[in-house]
PDB file of N, CA and C in Angstrom:
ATOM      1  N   UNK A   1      24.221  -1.987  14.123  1.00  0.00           N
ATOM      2  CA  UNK A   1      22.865  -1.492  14.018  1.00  0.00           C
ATOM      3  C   UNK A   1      21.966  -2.652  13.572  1.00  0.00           C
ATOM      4  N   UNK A   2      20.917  -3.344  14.169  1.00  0.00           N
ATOM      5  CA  UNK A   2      19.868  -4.487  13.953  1.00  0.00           C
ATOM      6  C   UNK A   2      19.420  -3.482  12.767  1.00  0.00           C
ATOM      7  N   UNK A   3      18.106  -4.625  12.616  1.00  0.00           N
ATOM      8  CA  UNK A   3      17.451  -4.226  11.232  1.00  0.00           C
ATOM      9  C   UNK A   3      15.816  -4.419  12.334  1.00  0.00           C
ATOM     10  N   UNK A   4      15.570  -3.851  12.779  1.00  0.00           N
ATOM     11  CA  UNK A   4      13.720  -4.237  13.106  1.00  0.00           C
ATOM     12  C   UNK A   4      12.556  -4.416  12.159  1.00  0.00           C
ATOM     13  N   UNK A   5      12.941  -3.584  10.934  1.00  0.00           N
ATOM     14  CA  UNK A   5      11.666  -3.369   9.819  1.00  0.00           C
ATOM     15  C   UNK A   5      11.314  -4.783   9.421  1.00  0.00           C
ATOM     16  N   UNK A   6      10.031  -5.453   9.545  1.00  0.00           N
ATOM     17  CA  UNK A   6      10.384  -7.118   9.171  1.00  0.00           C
ATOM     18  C   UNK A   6      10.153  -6.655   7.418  1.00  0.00           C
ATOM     19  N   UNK A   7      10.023  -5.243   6.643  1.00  0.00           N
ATOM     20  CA  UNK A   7       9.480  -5.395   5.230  1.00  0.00           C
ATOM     21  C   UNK A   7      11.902  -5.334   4.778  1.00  0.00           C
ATOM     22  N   UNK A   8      12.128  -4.296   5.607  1.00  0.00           N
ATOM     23  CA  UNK A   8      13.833  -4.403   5.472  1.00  0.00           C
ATOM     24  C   UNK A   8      14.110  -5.757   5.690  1.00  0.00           C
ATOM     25  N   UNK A   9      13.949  -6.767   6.664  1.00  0.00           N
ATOM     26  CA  UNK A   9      14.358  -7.704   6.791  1.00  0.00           C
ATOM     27  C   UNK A   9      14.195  -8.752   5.778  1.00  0.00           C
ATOM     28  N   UNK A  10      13.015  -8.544   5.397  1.00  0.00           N
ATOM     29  CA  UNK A  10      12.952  -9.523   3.911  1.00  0.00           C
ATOM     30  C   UNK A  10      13.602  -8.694   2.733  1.00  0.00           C
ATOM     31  N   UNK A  11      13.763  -7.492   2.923  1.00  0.00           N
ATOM     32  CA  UNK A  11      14.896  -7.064   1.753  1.00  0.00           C
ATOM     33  C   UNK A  11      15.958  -7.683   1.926  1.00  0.00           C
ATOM     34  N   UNK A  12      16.547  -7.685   2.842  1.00  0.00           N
ATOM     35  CA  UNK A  12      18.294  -8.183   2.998  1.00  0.00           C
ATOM     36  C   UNK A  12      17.906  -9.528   2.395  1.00  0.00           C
ATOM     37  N   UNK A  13      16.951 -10.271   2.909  1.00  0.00           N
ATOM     38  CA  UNK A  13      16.968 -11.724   2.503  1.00  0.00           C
ATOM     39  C   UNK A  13      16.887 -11.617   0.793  1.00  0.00           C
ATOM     40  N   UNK A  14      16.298 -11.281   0.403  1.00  0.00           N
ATOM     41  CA  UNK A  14      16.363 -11.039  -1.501  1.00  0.00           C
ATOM     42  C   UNK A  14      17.675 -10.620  -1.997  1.00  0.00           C
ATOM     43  N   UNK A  15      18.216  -9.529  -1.573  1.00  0.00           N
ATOM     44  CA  UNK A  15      19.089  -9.144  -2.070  1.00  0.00           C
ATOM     45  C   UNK A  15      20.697  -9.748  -1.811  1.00  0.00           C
ATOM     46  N   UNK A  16      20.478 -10.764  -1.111  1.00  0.00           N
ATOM     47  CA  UNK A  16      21.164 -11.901  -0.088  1.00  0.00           C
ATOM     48  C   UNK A  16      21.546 -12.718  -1.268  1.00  0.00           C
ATOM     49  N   UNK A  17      20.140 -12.978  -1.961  1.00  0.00           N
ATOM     50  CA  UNK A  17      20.078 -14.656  -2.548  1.00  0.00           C
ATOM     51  C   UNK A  17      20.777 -14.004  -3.808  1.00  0.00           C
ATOM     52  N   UNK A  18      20.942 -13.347  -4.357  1.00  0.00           N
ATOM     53  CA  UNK A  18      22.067 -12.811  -5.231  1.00  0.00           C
ATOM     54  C   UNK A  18      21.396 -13.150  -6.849  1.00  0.00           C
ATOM     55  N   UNK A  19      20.755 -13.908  -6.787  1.00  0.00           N
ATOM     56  CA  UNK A  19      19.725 -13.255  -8.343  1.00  0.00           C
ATOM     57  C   UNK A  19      18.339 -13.324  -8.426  1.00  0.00           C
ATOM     58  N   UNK A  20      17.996 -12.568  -7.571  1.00  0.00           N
ATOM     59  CA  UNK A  20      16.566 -12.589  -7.388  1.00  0.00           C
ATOM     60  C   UNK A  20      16.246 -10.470  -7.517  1.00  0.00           C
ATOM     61  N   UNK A  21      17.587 -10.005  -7.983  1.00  0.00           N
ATOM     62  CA  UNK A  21      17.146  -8.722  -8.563  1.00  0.00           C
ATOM     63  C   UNK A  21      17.761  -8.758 -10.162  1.00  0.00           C
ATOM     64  N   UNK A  22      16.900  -7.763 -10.984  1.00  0.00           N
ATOM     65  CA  UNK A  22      17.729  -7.882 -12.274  1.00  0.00           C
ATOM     66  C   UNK A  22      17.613  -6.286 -12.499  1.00  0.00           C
ATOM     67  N   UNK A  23      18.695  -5.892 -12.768  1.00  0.00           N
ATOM     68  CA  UNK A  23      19.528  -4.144 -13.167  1.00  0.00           C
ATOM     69  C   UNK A  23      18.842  -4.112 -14.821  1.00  0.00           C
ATOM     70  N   UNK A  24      17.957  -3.479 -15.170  1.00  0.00           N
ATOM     71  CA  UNK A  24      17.397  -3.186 -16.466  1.00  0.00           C
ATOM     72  C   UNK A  24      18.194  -1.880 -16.758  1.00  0.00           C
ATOM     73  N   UNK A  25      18.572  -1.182 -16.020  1.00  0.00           N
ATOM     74  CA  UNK A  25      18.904   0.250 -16.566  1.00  0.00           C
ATOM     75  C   UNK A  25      19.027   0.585 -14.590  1.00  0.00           C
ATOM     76  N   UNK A  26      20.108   2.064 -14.692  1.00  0.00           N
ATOM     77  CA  UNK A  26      20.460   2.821 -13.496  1.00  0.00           C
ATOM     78  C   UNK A  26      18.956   3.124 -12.340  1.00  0.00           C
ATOM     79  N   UNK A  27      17.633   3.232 -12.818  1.00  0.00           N
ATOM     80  CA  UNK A  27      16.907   3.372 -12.089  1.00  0.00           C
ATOM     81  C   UNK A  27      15.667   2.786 -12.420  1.00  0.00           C
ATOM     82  N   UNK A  28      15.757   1.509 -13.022  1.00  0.00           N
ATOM     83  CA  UNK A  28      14.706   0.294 -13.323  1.00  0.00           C
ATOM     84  C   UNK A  28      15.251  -0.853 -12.881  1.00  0.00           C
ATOM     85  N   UNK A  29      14.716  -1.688 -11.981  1.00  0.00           N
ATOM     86  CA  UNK A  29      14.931  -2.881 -11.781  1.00  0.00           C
ATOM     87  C   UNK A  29      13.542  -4.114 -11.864  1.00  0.00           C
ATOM     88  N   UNK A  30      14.384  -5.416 -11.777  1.00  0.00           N
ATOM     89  CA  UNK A  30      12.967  -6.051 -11.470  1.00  0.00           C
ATOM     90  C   UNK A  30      13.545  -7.180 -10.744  1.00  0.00           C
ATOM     91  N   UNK A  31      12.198  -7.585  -9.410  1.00  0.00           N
ATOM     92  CA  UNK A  31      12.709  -8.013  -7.965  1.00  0.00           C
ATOM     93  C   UNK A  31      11.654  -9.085  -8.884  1.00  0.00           C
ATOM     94  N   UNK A  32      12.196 -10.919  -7.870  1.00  0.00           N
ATOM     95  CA  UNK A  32      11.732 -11.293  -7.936  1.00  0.00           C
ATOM     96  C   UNK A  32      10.656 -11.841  -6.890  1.00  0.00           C
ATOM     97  N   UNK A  33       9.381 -12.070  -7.236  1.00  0.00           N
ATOM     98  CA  UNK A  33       8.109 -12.096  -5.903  1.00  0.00           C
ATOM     99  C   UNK A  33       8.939 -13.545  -5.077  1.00  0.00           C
ATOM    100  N   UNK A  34       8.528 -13.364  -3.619  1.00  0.00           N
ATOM    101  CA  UNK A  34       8.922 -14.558  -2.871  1.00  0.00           C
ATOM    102  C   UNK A  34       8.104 -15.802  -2.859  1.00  0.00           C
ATOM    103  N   UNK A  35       6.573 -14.965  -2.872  1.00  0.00           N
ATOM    104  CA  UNK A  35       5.530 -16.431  -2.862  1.00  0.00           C
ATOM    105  C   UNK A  35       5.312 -17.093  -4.307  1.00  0.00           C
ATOM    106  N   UNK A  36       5.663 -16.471  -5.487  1.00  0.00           N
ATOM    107  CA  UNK A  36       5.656 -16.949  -6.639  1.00  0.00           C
ATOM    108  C   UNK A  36       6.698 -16.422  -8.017  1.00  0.00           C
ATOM    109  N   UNK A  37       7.694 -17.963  -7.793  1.00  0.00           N
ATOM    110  CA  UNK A  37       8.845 -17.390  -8.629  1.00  0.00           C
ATOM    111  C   UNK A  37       8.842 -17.488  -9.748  1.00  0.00           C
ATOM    112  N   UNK A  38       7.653 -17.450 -10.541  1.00  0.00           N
ATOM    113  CA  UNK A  38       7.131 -17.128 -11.655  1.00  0.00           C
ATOM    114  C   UNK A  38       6.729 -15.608 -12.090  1.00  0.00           C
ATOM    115  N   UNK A  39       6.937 -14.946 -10.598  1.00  0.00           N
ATOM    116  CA  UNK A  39       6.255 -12.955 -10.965  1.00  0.00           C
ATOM    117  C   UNK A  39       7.545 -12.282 -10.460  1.00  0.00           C
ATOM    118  N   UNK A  40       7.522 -11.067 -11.180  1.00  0.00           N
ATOM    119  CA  UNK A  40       8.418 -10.190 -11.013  1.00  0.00           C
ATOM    120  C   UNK A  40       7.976  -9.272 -11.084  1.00  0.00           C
ATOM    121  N   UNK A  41       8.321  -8.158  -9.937  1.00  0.00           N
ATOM    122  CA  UNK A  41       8.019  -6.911  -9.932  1.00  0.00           C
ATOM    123  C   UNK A  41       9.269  -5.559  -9.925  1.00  0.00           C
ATOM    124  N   UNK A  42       8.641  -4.672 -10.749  1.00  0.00           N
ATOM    125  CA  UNK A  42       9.344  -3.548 -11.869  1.00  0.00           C
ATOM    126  C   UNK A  42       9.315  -2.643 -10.606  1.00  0.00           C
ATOM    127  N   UNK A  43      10.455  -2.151 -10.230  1.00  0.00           N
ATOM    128  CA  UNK A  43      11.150  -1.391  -9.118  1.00  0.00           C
ATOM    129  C   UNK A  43      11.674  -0.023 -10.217  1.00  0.00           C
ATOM    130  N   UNK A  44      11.005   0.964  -9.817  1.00  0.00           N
ATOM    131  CA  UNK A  44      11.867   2.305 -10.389  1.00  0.00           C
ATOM    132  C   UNK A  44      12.085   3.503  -9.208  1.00  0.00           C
ATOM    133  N   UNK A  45      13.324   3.991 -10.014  1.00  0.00           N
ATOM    134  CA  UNK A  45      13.490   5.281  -9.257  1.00  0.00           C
ATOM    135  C   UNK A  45      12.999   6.512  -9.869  1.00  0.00           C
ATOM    136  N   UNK A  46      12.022   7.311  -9.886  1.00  0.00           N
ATOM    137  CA  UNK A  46      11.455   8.160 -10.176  1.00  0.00           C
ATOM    138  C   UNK A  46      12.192   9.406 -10.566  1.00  0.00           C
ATOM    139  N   UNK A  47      12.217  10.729 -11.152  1.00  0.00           N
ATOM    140  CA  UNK A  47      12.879  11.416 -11.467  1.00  0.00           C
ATOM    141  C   UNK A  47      12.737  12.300 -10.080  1.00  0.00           C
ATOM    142  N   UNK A  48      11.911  12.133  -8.887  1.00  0.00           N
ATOM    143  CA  UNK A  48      12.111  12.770  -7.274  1.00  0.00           C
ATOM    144  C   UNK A  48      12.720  11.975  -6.549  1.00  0.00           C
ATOM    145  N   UNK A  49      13.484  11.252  -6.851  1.00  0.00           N
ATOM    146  CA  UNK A  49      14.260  10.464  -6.676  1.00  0.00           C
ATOM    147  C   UNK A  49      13.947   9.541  -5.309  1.00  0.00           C
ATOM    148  N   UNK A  50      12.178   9.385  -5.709  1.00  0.00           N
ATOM    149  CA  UNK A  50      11.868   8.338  -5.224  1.00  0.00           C
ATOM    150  C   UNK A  50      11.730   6.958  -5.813  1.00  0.00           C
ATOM    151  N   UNK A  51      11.904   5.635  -4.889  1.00  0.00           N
ATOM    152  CA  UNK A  51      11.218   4.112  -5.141  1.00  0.00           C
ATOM    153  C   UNK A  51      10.241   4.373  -5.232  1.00  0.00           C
ATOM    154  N   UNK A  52       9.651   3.268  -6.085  1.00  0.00           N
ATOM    155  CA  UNK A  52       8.171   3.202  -6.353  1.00  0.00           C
ATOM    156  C   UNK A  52       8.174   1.298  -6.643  1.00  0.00           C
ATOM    157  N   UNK A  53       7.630   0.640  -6.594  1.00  0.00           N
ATOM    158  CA  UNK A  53       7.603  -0.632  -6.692  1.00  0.00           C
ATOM    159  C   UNK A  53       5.786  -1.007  -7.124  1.00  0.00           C
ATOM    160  N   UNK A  54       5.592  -1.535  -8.165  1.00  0.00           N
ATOM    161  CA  UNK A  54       4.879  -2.384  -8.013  1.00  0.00           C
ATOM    162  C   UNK A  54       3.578  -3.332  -7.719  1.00  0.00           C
ATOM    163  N   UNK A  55       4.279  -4.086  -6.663  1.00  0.00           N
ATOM    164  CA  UNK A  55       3.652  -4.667  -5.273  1.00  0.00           C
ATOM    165  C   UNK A  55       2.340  -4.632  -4.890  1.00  0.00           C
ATOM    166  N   UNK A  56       1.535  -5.522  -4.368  1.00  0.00           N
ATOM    167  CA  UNK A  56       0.280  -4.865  -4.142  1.00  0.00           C
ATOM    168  C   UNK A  56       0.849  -4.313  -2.512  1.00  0.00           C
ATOM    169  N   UNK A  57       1.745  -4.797  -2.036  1.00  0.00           N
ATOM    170  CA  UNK A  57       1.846  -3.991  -0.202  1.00  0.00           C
ATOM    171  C   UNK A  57       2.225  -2.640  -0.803  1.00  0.00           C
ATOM    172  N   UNK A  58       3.086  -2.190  -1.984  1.00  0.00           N
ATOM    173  CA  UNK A  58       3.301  -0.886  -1.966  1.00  0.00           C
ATOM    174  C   UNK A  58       2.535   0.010  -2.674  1.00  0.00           C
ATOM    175  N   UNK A  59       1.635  -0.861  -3.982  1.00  0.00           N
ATOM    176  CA  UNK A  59       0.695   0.214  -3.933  1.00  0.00           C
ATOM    177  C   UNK A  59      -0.281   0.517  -3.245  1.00  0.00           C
ATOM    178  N   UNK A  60      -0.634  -0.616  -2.379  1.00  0.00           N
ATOM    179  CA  UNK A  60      -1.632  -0.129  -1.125  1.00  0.00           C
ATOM    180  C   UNK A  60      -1.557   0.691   0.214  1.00  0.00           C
ATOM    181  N   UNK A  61      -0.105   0.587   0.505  1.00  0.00           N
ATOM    182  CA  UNK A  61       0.351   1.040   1.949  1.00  0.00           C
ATOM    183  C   UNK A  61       0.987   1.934   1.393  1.00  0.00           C
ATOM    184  N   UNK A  62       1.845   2.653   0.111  1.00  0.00           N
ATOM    185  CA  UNK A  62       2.299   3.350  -0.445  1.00  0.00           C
ATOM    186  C   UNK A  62       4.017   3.797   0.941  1.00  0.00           C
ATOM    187  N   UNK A  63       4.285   2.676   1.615  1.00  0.00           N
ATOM    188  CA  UNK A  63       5.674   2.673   1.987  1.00  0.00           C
ATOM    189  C   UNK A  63       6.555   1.585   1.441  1.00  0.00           C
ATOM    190  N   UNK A  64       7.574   1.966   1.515  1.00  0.00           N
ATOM    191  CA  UNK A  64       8.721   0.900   1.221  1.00  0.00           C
ATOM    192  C   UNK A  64       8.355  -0.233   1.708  1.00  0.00           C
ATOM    193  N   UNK A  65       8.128  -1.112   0.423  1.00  0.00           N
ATOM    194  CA  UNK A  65       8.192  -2.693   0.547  1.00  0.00           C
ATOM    195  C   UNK A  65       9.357  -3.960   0.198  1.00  0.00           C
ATOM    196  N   UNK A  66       9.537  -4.769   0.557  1.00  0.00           N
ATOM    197  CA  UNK A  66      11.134  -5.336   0.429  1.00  0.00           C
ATOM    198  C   UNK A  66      11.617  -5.387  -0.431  1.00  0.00           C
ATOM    199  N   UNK A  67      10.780  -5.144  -1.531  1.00  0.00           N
ATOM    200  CA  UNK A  67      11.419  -5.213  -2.947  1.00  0.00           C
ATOM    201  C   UNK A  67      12.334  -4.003  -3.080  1.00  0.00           C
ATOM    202  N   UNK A  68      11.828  -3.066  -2.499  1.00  0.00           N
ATOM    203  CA  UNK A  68      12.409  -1.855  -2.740  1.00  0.00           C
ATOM    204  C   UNK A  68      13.225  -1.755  -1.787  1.00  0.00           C
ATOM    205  N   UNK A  69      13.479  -2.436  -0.641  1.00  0.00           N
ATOM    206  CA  UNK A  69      14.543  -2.425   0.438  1.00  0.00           C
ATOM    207  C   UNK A  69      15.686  -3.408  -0.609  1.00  0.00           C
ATOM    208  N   UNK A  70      15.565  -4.533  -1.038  1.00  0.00           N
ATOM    209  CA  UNK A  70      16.357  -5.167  -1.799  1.00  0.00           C
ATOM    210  C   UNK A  70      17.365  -4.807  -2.554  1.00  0.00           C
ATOM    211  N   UNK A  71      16.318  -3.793  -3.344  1.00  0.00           N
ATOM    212  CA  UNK A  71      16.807  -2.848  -4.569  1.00  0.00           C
ATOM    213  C   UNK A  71      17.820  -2.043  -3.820  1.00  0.00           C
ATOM    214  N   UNK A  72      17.407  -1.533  -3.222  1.00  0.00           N
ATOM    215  CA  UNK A  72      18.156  -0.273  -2.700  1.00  0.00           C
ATOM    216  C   UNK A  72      19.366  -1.247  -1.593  1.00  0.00           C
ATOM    217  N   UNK A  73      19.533  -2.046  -1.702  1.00  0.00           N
ATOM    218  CA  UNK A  73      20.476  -2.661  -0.899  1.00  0.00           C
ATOM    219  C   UNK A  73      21.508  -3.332  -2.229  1.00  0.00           C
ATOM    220  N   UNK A  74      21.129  -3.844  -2.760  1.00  0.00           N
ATOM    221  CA  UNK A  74      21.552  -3.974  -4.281  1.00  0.00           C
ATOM    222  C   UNK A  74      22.110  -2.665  -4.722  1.00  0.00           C
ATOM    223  N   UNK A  75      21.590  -1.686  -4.811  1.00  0.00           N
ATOM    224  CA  UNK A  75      22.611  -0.966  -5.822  1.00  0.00           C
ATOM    225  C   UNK A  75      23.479  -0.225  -4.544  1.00  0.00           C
ATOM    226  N   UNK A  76      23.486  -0.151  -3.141  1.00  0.00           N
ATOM    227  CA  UNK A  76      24.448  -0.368  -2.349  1.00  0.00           C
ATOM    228  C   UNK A  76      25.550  -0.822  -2.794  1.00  0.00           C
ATOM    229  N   UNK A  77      25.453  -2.224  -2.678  1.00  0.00           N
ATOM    230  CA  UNK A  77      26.648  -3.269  -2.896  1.00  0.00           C
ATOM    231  C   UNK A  77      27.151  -2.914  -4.255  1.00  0.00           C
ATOM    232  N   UNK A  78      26.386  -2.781  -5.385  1.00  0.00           N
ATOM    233  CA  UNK A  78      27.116  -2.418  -6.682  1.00  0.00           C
ATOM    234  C   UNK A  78      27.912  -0.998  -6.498  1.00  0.00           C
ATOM    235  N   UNK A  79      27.650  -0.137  -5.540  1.00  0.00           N
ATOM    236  CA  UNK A  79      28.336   1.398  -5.739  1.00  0.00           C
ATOM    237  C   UNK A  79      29.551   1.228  -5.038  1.00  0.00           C
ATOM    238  N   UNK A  80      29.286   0.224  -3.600  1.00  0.00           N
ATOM    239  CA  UNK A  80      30.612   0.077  -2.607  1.00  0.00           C
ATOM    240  C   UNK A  80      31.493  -0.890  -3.356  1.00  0.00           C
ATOM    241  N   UNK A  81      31.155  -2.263  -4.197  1.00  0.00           N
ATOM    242  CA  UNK A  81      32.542  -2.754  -4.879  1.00  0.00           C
ATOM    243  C   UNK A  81      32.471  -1.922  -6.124  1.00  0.00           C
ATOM    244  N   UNK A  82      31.979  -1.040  -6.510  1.00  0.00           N
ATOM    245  CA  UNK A  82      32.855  -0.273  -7.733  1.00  0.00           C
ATOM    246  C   UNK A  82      33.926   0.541  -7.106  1.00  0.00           C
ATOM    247  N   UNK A  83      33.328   1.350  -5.994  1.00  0.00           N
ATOM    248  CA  UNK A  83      34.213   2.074  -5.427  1.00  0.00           C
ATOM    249  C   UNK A  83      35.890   1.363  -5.085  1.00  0.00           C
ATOM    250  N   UNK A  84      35.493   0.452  -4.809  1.00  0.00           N
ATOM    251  CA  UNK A  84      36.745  -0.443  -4.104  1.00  0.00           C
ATOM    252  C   UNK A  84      38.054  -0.613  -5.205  1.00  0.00           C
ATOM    253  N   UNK A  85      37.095  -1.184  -6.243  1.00  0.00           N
ATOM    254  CA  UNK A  85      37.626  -1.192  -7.554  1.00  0.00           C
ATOM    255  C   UNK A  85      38.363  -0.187  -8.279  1.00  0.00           C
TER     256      UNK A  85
END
């Protein structure tokens, strides 16, 4: 299955580079910005068990932005090697 979304496609790339997310707690994270690796943006999962990010693309367009594709690709990988484990 490709990935077409170019905001998914820059998720995989974040969540790729392997510390550019940080796990604060089960449904707080914080992504780090691509154009300035001095900012970080606070990724939560809401108690409707929605993402919410941040971002000015996500509070303006109010869809999933890569941070939140990241995230959610991130705690992917953390659920499939626990499982394994």
């Amino acid at each position: 299955m490709a990935i077409e979304n170019p905001r998914e496609i820059r998720g995989v790339e974040i969540a790729a580079k392997g510390n550019e997310i940080n796990r604060l707690n089960a449904s707080t994270y914080k992504v780090r910005s691509q154009s300035n690796v001095e900012k970080w943006y606070l990724v939560v999962k809401n108690d409707l068990n929605e993402w919410m990010c941040e971002c000015p693309d996500f509070v303006y367009r109010q869809i999933p932005c890569k941070h939140i594709y990241s995230t959610k690709y991130s705690v992917t990988l953390r659920r499939r090697v626990t499982e394994q484990n």
